[in-house]
C-alpha atoms as a PDB file:
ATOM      1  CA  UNK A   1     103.294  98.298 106.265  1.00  0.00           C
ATOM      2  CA  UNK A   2     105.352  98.948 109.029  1.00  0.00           C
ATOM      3  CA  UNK A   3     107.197  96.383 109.818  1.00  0.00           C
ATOM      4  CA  UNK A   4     106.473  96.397 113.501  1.00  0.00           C
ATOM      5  CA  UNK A   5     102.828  96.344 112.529  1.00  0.00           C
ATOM      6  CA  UNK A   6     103.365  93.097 111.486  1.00  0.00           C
ATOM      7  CA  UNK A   7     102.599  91.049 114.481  1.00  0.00           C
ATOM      8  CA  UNK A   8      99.937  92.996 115.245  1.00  0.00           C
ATOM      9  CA  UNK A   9      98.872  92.853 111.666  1.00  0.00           C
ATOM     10  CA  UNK A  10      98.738  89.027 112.066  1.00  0.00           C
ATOM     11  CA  UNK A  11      97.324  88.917 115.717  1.00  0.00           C
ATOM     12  CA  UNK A  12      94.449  90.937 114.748  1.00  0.00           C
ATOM     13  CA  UNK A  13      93.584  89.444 111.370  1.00  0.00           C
ATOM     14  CA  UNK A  14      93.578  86.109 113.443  1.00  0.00           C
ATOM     15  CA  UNK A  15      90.715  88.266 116.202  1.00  0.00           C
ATOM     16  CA  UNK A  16      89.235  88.782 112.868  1.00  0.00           C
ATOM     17  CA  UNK A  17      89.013  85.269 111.940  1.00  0.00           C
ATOM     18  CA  UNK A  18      87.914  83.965 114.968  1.00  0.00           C
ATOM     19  CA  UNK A  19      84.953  86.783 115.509  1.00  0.00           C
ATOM     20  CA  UNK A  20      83.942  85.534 112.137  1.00  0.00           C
ATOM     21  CA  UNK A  21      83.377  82.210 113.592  1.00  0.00           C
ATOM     22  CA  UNK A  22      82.024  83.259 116.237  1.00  0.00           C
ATOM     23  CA  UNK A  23      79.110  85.294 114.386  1.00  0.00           C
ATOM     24  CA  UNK A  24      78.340  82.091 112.533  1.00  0.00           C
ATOM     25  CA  UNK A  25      78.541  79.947 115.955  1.00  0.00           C
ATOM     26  CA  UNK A  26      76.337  83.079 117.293  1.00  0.00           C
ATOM     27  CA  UNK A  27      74.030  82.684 114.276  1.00  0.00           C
ATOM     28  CA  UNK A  28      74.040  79.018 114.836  1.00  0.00           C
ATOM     29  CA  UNK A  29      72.696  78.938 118.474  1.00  0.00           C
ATOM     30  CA  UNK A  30      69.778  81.600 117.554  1.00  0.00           C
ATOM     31  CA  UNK A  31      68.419  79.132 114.769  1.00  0.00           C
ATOM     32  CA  UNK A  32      68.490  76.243 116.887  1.00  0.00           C
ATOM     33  CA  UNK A  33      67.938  76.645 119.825  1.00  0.00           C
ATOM     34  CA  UNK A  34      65.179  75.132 122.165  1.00  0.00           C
ATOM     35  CA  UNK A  35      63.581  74.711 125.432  1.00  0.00           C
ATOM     36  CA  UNK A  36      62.228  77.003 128.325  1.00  0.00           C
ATOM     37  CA  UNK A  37      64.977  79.694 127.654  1.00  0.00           C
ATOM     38  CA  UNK A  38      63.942  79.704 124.093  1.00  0.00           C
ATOM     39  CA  UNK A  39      62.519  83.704 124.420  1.00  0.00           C
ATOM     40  CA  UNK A  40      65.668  84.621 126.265  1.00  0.00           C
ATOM     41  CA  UNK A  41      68.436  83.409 124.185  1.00  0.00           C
ATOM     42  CA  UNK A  42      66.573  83.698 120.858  1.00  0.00           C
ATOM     43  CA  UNK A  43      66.936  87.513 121.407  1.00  0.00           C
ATOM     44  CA  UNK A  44      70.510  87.449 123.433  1.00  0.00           C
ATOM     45  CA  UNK A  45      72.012  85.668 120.460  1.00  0.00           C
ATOM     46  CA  UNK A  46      70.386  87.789 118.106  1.00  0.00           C
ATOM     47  CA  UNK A  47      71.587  90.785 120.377  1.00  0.00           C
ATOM     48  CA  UNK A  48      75.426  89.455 120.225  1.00  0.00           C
ATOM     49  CA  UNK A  49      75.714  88.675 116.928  1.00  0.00           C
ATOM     50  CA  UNK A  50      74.963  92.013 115.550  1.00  0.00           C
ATOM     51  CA  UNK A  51      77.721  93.211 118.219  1.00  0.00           C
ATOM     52  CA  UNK A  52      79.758  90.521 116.840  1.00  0.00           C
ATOM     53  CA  UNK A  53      78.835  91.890 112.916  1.00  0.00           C
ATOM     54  CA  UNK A  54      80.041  95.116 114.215  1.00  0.00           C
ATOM     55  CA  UNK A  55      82.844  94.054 115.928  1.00  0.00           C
ATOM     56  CA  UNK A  56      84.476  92.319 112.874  1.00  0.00           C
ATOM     57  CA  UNK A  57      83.901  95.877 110.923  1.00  0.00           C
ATOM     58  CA  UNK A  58      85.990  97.793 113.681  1.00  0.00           C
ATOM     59  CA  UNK A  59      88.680  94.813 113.971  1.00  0.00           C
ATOM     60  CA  UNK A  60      89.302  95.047 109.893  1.00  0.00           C
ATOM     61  CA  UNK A  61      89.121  98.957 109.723  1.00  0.00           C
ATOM     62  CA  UNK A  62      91.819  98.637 112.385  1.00  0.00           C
ATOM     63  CA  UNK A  63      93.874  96.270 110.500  1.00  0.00           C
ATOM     64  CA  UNK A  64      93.454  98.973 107.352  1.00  0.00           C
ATOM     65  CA  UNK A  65      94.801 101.808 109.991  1.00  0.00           C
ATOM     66  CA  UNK A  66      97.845 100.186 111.237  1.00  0.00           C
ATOM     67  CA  UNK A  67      98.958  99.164 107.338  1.00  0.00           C
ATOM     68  CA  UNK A  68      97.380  95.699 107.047  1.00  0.00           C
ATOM     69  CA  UNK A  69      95.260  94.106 104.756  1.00  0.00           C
ATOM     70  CA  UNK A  70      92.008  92.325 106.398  1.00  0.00           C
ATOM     71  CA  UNK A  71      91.350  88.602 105.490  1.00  0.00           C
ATOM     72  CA  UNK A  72      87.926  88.171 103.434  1.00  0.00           C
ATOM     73  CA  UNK A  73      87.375  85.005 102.601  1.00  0.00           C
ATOM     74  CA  UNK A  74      86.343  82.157 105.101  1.00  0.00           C
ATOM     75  CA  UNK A  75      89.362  79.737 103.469  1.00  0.00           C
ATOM     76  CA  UNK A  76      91.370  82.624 105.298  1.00  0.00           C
ATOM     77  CA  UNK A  77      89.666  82.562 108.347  1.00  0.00           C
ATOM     78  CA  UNK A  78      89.290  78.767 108.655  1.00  0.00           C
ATOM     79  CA  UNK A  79      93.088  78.709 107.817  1.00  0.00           C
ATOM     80  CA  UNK A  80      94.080  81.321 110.377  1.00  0.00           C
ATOM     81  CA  UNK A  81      90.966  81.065 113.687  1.00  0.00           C
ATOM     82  CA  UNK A  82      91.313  79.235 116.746  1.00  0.00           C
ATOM     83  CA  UNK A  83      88.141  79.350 117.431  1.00  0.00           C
ATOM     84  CA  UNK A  84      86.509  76.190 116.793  1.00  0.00           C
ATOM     85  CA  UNK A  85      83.115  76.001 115.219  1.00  0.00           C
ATOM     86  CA  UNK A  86      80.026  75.093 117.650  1.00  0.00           C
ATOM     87  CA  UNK A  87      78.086  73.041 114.666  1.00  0.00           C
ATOM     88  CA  UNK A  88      74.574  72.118 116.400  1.00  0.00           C
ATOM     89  CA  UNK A  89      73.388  73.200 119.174  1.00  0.00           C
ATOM     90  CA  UNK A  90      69.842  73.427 120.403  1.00  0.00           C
ATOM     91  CA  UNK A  91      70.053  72.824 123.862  1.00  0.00           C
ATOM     92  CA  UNK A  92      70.506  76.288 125.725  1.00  0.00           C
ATOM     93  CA  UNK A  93      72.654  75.529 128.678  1.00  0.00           C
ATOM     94  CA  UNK A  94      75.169  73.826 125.982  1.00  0.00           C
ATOM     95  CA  UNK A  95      74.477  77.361 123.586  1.00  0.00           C
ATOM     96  CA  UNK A  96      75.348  79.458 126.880  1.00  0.00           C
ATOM     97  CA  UNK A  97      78.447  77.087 128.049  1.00  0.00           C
ATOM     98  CA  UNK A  98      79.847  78.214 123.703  1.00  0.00           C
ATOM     99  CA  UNK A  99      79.424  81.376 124.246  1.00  0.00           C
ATOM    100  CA  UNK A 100      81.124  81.387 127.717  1.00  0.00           C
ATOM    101  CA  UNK A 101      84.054  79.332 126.117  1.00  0.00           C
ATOM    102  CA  UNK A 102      83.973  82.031 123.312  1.00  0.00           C
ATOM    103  CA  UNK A 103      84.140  85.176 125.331  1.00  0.00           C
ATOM    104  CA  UNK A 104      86.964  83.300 127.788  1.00  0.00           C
ATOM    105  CA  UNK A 105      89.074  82.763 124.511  1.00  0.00           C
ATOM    106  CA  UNK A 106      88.637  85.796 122.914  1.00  0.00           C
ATOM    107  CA  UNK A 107      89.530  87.897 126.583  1.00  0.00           C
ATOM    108  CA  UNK A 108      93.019  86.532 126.426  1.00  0.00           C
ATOM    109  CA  UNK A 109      93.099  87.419 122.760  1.00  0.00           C
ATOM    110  CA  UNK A 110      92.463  91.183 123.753  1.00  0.00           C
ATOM    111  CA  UNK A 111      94.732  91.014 126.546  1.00  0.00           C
ATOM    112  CA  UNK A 112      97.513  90.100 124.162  1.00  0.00           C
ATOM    113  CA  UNK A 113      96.695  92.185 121.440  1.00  0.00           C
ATOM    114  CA  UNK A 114      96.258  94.946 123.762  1.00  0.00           C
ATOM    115  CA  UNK A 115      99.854  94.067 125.389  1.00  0.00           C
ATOM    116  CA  UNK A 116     101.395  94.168 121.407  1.00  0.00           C
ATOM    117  CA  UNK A 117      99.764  97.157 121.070  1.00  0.00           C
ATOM    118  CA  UNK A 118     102.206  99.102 123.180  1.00  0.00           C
ATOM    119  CA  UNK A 119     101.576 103.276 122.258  1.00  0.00           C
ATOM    120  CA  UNK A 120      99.301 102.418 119.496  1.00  0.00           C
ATOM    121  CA  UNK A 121      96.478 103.938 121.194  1.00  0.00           C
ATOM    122  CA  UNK A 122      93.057 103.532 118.583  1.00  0.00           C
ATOM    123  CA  UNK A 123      94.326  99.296 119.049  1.00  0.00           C
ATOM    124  CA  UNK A 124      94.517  99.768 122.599  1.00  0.00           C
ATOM    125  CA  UNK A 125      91.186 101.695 123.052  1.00  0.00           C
ATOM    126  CA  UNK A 126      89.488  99.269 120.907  1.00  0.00           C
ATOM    127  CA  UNK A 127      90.705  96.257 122.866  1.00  0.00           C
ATOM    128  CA  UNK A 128      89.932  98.103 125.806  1.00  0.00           C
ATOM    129  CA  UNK A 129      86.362  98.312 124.550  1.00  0.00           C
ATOM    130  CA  UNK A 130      86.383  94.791 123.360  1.00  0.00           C
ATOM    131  CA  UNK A 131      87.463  93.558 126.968  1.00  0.00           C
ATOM    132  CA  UNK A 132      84.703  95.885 128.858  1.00  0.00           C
ATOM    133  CA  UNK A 133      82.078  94.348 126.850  1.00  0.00           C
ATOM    134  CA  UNK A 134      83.605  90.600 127.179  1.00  0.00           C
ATOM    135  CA  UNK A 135      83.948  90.743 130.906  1.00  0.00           C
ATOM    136  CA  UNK A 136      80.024  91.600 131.366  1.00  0.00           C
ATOM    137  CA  UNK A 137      78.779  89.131 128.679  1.00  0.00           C
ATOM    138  CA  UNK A 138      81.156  86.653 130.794  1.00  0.00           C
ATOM    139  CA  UNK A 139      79.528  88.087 134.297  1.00  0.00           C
ATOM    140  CA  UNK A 140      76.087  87.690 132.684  1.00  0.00           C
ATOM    141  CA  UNK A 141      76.233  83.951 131.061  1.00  0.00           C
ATOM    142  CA  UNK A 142      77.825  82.518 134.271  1.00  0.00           C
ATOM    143  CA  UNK A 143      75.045  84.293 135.884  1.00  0.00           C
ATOM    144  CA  UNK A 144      72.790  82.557 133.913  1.00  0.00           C
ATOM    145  CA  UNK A 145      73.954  79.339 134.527  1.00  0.00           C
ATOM    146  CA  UNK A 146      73.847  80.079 138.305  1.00  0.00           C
END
């Protein structure tokens, strides 16, 4: 590996580690969750974390094409995430409120990954991706909590 690759090596192996908790905390909500939204964020959660399952595909191929080697195990990714685990949840505005906090965190993750990134242009498209899709799902759940 390069040896500039390294930071971004390590930033993105940490994205990795925190979109892995963030499927679970995805898969989490759509188990529990209750109440007159039930319908709605049964499917929305189901919807994200199969984004989120393909997300954590493209992050780790990424880390394989800049000369890294992806984390694998969840010791790894408890070791390395800052994303914090949701644990229960059934109450929907509390589910929506996670996922908010999530996609707020993981914006300023892109940012900065996008920002280390400098003229390696398959990170910086896939960032750019990666913030698109953040910045609706954060328009969207805000709208939802009015």
């Amino acid at each position: 590996m390069k040896t500039n690759n390294a930071k971004l090596v390590e930033k993105l192996n940490q994205l990795l580690a925190d979109y892995q908790i963030y499927y679970q905390n995805l898969r989490g909500l759509h188990w529990n969750v209750k109440g007159a939204q039930f319908f709605m964020l049964h499917e929305k959660y189901e919807e994200l974390y199969n984004e989120a399952a393909e997300s954590v595909d493209e992050i780790a191929e990424r880390i394989l094409m800049v000369g890294g080697q992806p984390l694998h195990t969840f010791t790894d990714y408890l070791k390395v995430a800052k994303l914090k685990e949701a644990g229960f949840i059934s109450d929907g505005k509390k589910g929506v409120e996670v996922v908010l906090e999530n996609s707020r965190y993981f914006l300023k993750s892109f940012n900065e990954i996008l920002e280390l990134a400098d003229g390696d242009e398959g990170t910086s498209a896939l960032m750019s991706d990666l913030i698109g899709a953040t910045e609706k799902r954060i328009w969207m759940f805000e709208s939802t909590l009015g």
